[in-house]
Protein backbone atom coordinates (compact mmCIF):
# COMPACT_ATOMS: atom_id res chain seq x y z
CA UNK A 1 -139.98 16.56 -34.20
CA UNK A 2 -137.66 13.79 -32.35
CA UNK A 3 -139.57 10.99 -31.12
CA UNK A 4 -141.01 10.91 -27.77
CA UNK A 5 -139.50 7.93 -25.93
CA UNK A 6 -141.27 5.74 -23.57
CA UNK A 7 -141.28 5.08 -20.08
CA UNK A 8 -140.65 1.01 -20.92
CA UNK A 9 -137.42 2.14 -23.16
CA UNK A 10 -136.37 3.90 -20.21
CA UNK A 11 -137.24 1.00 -17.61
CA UNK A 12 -135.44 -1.42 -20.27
CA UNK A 13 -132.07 0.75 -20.90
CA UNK A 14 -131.53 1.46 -17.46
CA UNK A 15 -131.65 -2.35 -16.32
CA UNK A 16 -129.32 -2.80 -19.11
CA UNK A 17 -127.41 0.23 -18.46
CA UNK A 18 -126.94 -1.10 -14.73
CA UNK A 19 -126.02 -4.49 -15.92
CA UNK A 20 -123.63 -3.25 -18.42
CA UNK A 21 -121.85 -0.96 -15.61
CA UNK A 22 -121.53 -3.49 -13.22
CA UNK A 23 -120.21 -5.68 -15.74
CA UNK A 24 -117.19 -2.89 -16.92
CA UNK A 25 -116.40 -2.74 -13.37
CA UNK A 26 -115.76 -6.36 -12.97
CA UNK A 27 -113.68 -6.24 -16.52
CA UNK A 28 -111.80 -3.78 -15.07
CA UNK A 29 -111.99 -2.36 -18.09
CA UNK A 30 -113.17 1.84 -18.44
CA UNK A 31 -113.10 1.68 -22.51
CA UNK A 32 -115.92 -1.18 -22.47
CA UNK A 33 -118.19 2.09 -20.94
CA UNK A 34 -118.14 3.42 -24.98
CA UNK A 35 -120.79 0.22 -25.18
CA UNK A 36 -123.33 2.69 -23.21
CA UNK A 37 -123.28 4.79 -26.32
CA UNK A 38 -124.31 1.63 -28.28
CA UNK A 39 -127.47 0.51 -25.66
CA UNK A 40 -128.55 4.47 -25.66
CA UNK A 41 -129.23 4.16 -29.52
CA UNK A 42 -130.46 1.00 -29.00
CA UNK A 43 -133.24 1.69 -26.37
CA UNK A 44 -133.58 5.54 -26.69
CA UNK A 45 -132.66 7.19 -29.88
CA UNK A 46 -132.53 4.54 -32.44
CA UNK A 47 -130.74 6.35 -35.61
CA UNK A 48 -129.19 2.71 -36.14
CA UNK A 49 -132.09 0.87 -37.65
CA UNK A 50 -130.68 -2.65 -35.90
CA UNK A 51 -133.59 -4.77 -36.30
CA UNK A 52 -133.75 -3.27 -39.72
CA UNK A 53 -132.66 -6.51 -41.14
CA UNK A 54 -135.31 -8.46 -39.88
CA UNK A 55 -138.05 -7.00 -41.61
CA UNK A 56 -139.19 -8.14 -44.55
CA UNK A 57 -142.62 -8.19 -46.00
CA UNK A 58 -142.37 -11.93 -47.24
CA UNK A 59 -143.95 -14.40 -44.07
CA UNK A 60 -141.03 -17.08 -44.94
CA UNK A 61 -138.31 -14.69 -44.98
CA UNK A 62 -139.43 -13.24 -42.02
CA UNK A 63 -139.69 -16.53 -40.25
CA UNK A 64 -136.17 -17.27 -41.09
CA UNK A 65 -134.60 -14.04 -40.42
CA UNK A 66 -136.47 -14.51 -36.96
CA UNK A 67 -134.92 -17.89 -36.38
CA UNK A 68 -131.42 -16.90 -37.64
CA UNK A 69 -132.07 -14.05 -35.04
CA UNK A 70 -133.27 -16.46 -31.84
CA UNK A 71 -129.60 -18.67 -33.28
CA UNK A 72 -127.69 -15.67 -33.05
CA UNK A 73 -128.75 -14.80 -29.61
CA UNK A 74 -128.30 -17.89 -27.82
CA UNK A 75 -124.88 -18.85 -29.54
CA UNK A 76 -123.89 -15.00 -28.33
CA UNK A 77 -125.27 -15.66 -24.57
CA UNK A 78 -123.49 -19.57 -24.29
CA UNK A 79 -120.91 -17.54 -25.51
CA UNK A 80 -120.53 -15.30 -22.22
CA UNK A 81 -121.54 -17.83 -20.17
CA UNK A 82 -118.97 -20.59 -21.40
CA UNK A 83 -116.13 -17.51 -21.01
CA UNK A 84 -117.38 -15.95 -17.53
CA UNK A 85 -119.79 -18.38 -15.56
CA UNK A 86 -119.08 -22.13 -15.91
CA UNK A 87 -118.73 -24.74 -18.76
CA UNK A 88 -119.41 -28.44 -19.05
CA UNK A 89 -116.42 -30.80 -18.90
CA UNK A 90 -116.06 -34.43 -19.59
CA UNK A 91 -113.49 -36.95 -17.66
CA UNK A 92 -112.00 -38.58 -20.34
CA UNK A 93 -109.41 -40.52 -18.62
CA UNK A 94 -108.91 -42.37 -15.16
CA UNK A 95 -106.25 -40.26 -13.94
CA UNK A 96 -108.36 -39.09 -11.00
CA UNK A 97 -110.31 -41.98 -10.65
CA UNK A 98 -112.02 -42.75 -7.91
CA UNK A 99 -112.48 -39.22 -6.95
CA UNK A 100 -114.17 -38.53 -10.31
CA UNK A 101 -114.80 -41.52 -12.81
CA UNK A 102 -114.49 -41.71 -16.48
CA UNK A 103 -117.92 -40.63 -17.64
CA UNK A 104 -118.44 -37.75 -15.20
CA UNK A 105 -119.59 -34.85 -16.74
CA UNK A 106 -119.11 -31.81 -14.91
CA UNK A 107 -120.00 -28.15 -14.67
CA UNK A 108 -116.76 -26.28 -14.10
CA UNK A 109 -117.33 -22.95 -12.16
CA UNK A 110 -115.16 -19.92 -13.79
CA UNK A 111 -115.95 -17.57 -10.69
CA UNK A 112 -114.34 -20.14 -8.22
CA UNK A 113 -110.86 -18.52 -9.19
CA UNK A 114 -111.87 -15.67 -11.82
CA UNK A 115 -112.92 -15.83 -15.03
CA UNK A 116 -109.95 -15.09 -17.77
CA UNK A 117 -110.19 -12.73 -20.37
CA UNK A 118 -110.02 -14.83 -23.47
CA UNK A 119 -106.67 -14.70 -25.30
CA UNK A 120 -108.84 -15.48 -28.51
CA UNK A 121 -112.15 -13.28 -28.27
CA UNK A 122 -113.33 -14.35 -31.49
CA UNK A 123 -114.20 -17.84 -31.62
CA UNK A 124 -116.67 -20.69 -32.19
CA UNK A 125 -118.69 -21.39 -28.87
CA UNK A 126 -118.48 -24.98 -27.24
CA UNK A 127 -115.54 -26.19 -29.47
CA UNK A 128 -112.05 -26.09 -27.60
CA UNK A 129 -109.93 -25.69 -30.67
CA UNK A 130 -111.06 -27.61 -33.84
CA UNK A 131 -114.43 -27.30 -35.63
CA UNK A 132 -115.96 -30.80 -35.92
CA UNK A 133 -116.58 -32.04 -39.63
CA UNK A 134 -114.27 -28.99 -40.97
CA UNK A 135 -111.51 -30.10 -39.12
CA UNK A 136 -110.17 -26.91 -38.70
CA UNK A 137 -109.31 -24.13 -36.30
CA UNK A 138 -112.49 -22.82 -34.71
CA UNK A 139 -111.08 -19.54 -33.62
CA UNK A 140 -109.26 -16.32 -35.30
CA UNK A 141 -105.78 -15.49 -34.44
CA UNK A 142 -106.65 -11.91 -34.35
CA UNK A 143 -106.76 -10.32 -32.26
CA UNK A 144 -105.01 -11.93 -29.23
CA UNK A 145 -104.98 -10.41 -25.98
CA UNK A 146 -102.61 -10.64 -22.80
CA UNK A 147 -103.61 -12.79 -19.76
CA UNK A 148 -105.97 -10.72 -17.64
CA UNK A 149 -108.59 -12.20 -14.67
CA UNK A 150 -110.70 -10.67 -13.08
CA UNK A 151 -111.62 -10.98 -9.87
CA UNK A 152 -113.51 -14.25 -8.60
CA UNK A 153 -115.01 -15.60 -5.50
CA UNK A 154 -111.49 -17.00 -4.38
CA UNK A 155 -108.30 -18.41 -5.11
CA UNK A 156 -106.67 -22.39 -5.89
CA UNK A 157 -106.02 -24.28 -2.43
CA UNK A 158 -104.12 -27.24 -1.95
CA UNK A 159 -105.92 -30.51 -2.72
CA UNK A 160 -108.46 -28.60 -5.12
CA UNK A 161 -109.55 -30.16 -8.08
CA UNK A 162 -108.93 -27.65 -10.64
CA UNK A 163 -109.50 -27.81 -14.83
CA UNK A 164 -106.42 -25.99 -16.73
CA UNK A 165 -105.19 -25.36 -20.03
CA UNK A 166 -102.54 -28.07 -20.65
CA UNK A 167 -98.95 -26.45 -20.05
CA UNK A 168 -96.91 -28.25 -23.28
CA UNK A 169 -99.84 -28.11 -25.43
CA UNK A 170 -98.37 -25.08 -26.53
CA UNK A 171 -96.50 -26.67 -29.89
CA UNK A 172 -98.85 -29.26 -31.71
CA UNK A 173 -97.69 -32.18 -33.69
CA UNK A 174 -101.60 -32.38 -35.86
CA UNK A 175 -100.76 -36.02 -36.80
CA UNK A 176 -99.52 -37.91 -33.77
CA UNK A 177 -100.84 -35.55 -30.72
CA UNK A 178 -99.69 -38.23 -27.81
CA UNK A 179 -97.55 -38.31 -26.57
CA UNK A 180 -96.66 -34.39 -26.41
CA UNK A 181 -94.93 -32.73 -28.83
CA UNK A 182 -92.00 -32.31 -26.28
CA UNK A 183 -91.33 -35.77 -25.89
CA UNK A 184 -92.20 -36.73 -29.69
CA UNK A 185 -89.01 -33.98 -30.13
CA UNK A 186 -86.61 -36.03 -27.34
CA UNK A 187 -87.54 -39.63 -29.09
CA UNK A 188 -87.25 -38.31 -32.76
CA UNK A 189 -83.51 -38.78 -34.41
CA UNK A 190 -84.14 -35.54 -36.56
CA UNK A 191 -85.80 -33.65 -33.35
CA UNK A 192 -87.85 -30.83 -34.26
CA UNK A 193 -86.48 -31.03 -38.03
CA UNK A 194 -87.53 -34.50 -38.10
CA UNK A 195 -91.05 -34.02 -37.17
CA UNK A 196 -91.69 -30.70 -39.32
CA UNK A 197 -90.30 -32.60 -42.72
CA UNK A 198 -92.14 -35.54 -41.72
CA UNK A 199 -95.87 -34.85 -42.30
CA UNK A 200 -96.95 -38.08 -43.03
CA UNK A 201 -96.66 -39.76 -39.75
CA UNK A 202 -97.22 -36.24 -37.51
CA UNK A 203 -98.82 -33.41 -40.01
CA UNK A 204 -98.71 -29.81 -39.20
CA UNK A 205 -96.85 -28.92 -36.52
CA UNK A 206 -98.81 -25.20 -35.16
CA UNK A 207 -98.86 -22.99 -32.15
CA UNK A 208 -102.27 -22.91 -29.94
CA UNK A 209 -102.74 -19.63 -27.70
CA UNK A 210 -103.19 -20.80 -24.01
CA UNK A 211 -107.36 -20.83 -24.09
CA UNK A 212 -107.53 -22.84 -27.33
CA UNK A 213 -104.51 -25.77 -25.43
CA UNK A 214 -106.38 -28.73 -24.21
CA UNK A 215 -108.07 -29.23 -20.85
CA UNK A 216 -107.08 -31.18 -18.14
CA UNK A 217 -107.91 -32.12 -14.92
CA UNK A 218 -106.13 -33.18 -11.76
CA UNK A 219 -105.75 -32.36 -8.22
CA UNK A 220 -103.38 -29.15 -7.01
CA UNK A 221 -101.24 -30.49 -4.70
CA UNK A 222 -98.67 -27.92 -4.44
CA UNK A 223 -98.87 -24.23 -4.06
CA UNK A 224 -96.21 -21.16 -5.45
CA UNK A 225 -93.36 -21.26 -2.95
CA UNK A 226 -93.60 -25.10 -1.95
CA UNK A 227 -90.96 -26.97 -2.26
CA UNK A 228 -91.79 -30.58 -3.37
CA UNK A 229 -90.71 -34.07 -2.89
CA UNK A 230 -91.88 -38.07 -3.72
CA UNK A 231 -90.12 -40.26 -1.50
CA UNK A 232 -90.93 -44.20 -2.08
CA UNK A 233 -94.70 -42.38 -3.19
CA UNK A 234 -95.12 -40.40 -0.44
CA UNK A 235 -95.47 -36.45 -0.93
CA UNK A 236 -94.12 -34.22 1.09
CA UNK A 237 -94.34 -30.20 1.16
CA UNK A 238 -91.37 -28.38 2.89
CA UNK A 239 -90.04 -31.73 4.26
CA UNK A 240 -93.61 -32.73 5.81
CA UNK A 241 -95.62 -35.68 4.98
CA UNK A 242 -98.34 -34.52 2.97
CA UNK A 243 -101.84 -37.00 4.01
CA UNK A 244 -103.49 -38.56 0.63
CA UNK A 245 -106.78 -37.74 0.32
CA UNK A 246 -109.23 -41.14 0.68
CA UNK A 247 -109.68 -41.98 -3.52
CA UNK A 248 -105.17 -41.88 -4.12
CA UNK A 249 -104.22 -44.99 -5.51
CA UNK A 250 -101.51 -47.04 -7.00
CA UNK A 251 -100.83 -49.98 -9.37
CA UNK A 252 -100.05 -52.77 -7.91
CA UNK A 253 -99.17 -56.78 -9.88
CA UNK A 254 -101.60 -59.38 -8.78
CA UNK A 255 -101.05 -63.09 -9.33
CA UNK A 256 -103.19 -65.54 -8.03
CA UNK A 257 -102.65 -69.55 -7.76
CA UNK A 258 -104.33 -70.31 -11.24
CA UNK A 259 -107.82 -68.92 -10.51
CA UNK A 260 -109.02 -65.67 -12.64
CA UNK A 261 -110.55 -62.89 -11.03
CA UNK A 262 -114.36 -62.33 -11.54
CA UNK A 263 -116.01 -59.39 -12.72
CA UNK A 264 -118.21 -59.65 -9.81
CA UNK A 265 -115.07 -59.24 -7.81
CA UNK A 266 -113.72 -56.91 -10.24
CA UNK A 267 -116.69 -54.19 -9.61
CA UNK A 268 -116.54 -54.49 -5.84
CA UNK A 269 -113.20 -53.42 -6.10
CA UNK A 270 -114.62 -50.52 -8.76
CA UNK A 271 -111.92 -51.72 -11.41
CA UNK A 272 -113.33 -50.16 -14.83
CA UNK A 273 -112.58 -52.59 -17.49
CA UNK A 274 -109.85 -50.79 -18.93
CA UNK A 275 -107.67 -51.27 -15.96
CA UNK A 276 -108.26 -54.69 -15.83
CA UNK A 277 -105.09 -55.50 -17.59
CA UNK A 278 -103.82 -59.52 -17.49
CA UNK A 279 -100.09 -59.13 -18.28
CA UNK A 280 -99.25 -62.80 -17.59
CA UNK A 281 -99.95 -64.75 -20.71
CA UNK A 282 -98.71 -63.93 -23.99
CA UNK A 283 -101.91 -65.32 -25.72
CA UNK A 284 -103.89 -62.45 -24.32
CA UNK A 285 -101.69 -59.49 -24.64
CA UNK A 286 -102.30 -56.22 -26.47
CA UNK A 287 -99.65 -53.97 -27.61
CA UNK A 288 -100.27 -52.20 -24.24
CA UNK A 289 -99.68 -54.77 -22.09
CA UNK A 290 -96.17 -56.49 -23.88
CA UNK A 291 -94.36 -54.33 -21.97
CA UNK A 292 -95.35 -55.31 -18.92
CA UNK A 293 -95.28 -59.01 -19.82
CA UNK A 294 -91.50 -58.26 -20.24
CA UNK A 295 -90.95 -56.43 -16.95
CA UNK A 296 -92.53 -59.20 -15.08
CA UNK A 297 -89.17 -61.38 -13.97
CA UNK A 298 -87.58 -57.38 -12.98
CA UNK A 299 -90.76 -56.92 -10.55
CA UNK A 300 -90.15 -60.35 -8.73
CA UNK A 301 -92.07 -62.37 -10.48
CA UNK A 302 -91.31 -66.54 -11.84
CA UNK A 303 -92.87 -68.66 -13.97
CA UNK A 304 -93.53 -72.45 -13.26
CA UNK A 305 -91.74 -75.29 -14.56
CA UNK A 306 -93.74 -75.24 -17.44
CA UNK A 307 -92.59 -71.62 -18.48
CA UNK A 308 -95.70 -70.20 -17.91
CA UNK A 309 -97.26 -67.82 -15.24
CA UNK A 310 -100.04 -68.03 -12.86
CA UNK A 311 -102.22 -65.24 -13.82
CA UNK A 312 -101.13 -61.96 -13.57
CA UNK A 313 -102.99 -58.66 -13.31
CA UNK A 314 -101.87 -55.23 -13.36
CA UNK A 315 -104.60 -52.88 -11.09
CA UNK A 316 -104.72 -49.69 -10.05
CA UNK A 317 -105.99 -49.86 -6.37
CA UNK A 318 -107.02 -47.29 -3.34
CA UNK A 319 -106.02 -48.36 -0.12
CA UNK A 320 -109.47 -50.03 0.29
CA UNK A 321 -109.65 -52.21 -2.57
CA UNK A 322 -105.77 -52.94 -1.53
CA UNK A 323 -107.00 -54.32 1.72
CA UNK A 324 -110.12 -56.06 -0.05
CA UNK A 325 -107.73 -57.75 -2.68
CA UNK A 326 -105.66 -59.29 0.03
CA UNK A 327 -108.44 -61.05 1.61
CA UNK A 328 -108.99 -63.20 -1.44
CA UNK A 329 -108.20 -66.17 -1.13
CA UNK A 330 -106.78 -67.08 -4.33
CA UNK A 331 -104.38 -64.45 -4.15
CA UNK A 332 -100.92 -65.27 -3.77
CA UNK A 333 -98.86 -61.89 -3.96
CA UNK A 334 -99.37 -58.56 -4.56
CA UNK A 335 -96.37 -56.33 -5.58
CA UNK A 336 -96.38 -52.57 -5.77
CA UNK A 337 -95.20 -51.71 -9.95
CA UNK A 338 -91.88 -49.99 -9.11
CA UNK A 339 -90.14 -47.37 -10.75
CA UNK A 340 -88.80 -48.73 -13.57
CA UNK A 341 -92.21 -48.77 -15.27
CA UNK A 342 -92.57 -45.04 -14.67
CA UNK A 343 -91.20 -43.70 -17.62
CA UNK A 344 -89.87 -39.95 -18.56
CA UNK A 345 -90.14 -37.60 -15.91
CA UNK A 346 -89.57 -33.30 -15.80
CA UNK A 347 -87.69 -32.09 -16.99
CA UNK A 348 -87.05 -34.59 -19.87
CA UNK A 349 -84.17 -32.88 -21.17
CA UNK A 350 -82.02 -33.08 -18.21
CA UNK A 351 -80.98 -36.07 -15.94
CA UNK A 352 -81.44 -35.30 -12.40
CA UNK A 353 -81.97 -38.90 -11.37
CA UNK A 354 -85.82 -38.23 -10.33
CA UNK A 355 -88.21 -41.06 -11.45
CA UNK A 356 -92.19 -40.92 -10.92
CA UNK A 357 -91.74 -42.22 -7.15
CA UNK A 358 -89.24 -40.61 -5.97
CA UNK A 359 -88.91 -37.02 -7.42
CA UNK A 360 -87.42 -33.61 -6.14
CA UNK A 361 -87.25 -31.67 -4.16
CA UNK A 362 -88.32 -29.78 -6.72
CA UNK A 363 -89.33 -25.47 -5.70
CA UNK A 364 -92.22 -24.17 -7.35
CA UNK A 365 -92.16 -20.82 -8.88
CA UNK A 366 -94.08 -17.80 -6.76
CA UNK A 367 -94.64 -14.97 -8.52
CA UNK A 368 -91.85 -11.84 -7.39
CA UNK A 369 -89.30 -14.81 -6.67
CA UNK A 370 -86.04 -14.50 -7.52
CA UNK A 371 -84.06 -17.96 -8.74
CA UNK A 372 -80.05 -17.77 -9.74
CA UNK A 373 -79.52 -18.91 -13.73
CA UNK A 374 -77.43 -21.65 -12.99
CA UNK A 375 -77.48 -24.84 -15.29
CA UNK A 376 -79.51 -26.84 -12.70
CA UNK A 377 -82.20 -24.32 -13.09
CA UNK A 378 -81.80 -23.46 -16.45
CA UNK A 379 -82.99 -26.91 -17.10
CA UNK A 380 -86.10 -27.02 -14.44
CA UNK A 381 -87.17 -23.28 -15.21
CA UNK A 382 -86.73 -22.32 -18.65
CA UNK A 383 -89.96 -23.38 -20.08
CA UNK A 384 -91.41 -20.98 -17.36
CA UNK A 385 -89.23 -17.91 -19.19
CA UNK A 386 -89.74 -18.54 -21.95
CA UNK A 387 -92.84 -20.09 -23.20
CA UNK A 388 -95.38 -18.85 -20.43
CA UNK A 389 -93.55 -15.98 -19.40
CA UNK A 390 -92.87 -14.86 -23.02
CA UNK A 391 -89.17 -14.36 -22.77
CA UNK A 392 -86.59 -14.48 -25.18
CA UNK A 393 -83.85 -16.77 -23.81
CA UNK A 394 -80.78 -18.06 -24.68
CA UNK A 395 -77.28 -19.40 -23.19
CA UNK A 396 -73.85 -19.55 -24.61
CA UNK A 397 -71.06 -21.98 -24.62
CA UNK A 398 -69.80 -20.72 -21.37
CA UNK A 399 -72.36 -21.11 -19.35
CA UNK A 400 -73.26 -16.80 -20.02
CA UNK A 401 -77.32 -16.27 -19.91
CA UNK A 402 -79.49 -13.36 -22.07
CA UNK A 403 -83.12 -12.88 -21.10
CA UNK A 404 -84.52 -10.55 -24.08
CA UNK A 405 -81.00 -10.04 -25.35
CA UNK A 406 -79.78 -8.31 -21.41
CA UNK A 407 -77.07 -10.28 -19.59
CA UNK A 408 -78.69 -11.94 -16.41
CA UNK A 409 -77.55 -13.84 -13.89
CA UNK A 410 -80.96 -13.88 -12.03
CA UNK A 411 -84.48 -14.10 -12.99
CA UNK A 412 -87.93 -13.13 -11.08
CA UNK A 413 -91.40 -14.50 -12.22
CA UNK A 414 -94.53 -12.80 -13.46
CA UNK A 415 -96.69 -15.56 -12.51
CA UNK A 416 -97.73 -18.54 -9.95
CA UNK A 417 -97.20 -22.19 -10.60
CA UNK A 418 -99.00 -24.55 -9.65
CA UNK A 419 -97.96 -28.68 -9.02
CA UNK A 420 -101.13 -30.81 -10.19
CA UNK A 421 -101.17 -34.67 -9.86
CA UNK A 422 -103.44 -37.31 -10.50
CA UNK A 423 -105.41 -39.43 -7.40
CA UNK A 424 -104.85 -42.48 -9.41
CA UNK A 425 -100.62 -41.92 -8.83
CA UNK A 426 -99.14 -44.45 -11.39
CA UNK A 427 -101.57 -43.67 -14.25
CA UNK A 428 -101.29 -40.11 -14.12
CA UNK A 429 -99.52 -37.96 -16.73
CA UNK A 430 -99.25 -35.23 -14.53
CA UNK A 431 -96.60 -32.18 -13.31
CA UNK A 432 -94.35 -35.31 -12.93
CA UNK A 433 -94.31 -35.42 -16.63
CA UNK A 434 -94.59 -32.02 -17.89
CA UNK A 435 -93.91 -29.48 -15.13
CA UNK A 436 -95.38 -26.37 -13.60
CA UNK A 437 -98.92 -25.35 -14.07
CA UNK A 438 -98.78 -21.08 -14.90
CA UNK A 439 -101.56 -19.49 -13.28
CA UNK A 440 -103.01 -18.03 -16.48
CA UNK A 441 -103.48 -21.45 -17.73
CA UNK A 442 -106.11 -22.55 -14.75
CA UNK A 443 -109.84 -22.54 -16.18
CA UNK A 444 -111.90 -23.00 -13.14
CA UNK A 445 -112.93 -25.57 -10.20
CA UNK A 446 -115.06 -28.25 -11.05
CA UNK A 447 -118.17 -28.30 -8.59
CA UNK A 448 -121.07 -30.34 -9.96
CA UNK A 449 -121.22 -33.80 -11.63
CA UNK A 450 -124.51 -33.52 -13.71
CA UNK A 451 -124.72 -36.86 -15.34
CA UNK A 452 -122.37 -40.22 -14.93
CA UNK A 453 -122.04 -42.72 -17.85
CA UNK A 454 -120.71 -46.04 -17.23
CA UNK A 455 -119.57 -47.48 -20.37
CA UNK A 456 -119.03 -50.61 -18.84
CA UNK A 457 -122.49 -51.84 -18.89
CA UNK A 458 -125.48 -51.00 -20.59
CA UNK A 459 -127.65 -47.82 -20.23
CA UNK A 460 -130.31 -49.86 -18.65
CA UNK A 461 -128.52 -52.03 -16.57
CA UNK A 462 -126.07 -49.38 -14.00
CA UNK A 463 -125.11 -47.82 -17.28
CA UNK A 464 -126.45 -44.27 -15.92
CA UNK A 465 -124.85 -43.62 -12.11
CA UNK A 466 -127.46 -42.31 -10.66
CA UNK A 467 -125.47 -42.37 -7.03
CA UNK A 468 -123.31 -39.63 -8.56
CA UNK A 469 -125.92 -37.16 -10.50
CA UNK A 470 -126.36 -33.87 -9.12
CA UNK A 471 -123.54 -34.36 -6.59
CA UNK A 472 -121.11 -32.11 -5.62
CA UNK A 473 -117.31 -32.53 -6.53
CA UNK A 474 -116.55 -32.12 -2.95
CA UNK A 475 -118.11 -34.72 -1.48
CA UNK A 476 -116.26 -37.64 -3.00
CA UNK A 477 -113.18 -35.87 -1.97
């Protein structure tokens, strides 16, 4: 005689049966609904013996298997959540500052734009791409599915801070992973020979799926369709002056008439002390700073009779700490750090004559566009066909274009791009440096900063910023 089944195992499958639904309808996916089959055996008929396992007539065993089971579950539910709700991020780098600090740690919402699908279901949860200790890959390569993202509460706007998958973290050099591989390949004599034979100095040289590319953060500042330009470090969208948001700042070379700055006077003006960078006197540089040492006389700056310079610092200032810094009154001159210091810009492999202040107009790609292959945007474009839009893509001698081995003359995009860029402009590597943003490489928006470390001072002593904890992202925009 079959088993009579309870009114609680019906009150329990049907919440879960309702949950599960709601859930496939989300997905978008009908197939998941075979999982019903699974809860019905699990709540109702129960030929599987599932807990089966856990039942053993030894107390220890059983204790273990019970704990093992309680592991299982909550690694399985962080799981889900990490994927579909929210994760935690860290700021790891000033590139935003002073919108969000080093030592932020945020939750990043996944329903602000959509969750993704994961391109790698089966992986380790809380570990981005390497397992800690084992130094190795933390997920499978199989299966891997297409981009898919279901629906969320909204879409990316200009000036959101968004979290994304970084674009040209695609190809990996293990060994040496900054800079990118991509400009590793331009700097190398051998190119991409040169780093593969070479292990010693850059190790293995792999392929990461987009979830499993490192995360970034920075501020969207242009949309599909835009068209972009930095004129003298203004941006503009469509030929219009687009307004800086309050925390934007730039680096700019302080001297003063002998007299060091203070750290007192270096915290009003919220300089971490990383970015407190003296560039003037040889005895004090790092391998950092040289550089600038050397670029001092090109920026408009002399030494005395003596040879030597007053002091000179290189800071990264908002508009605020710009006006602040000029009231002091050991300050002699303040100089913005011009282009020359700027370094590569996108795309690396082709001279256009942008630099990191004055750049474009460059169009950003809108998904159903239609650009002509011409070598101009061969050069801009082609990391859009073919690494994010999976494309096969080559060009002959005479200028003649194949897209998946078809003669083209045009090409339309699958996806959105987006144009992200740091607040804190000159110490940014941003879309400046490495291009377009795809769509299916944007994680989430981050909304909450949770806890604030300053590792400038001690725990005790305004270690722990307890202005910024529990504050949303939005309100130090």
């Amino acid at each position: 005689m079959a088993k009579e089944i309870s009114k609680r195992q019906w009150i329990n499958f049907s919440i879960w049966a309702v949950l599960y639904t709601l859930f496939t309808v989300w997905m978008g996916n009908w197939w998941l609904l075979l999982g019903l089959l699974v809860l019905i055996d699990i709540y109702l008929t129960k030929f599987i013996p599932w807990g089966a396992w856990k039942k053993s007539k030894n107390p220890k065993v059983q204790n273990a298997l019970n704990w093992i089971d309680d592991i299982l579950f909550a690694l399985i539910a962080v799981y889900i959540i990490n994927i579909f709700v929210f994760q935690n991020y860290q700021i790891p780098s000033s590139s935003l500052e002073k919108t969000l600090l080093v030592g932020d740690y945020l939750f990043v919402s996944k329903l602000s734009y959509g969750p993704r699908v994961p391109n790698t279901p089966i992986s380790f949860p809380l570990v981005q791409n390497t397992l800690p200790i084992l130094n190795c890959k933390s997920y499978l390569e199989w299966p891997e599915w297409g981009y898919k993202r279901v629906k969320g509460l909204g879409h990316v706007k200009r000036n959101d801070i968004v979290v994304f998958n970084f674009p040209a973290g695609d190809t990996v050099a293990l060994g040496r992973t900054n800079p990118d591989y991509y400009l590793q390949v331009k700097y190398n004599p051998g190119g991409r020979e040169g780093i593969r034979l070479n292990k010693a100095t850059y190790g293995d040289v792999i392929y990461r799926p987009v979830d499993k590319r490192e995360n970034y953060v920075k501020r969207c500042v242009g949309m599909p369709g835009d068209s972009l330009q930095i004129i003298d470090n203004q941006l503009y969208i469509d030929g219009k002056i687009l307004k800086n948001t309050k925390n934007v700042q730039y680096v700019y070379y302080v001297e003063t008439d002998g007299t060091r700055i203070t750290d007192e006077i270096f915290r009003r003006l919220q300089v971490s002390e990383d970015d407190r960078q003296l560039v003037s006197f040889t005895s004090e540089l790092t391998e950092n700073t040289q550089y600038y040492y050397h670029a001092l006389p090109h920026i408009g700056f002399t030494p005395g009779a003596d040879g030597r310079y007053n002091p000179i610092y290189r800071l990264p200032l908002t508009t605020e700490a710009y006006e602040m810094i000029q009231k002091i009154p050991s300050v002699q001159k303040i100089v913005i750090e011009p282009d020359i210091i700027g370094g590569d810009v996108y795309p690396i492999d082709y001279e256009l004559g942008w630099t990191r202040d004055n750049y474009g107009p460059i169009w950003i790609p809108k998904k159903g566009a239609t650009i002509t292959l011409n070598e101009k945007n061969l050069a801009i474009y082609h990391r859009c066909i073919r690494n994010y839009e999976n494309n096969t893509l080559e060009t002959g001698a005479d200028g003649s274009v194949k897209i998946n081995g078809q003669p083209a003359t045009t090409y339309t995009f699958k996806y959105d791009y987006y144009w992200m860029m740091g607040d804190n402009r000159h110490c940014s590597a941003d879309s400046r440096s490495w291009g377009f943003v795809p769509e299916d490489h944007v994680i989430g928006k981050p909304i909450l900063i949770w806890l604030s470390l300053d590792k400038d001072r001690g725990l005790f002593n305004g270690g722990i910023r307890w202005n910024r904890m529990f504050r949303f992202v939005d309100s130090f925009n």
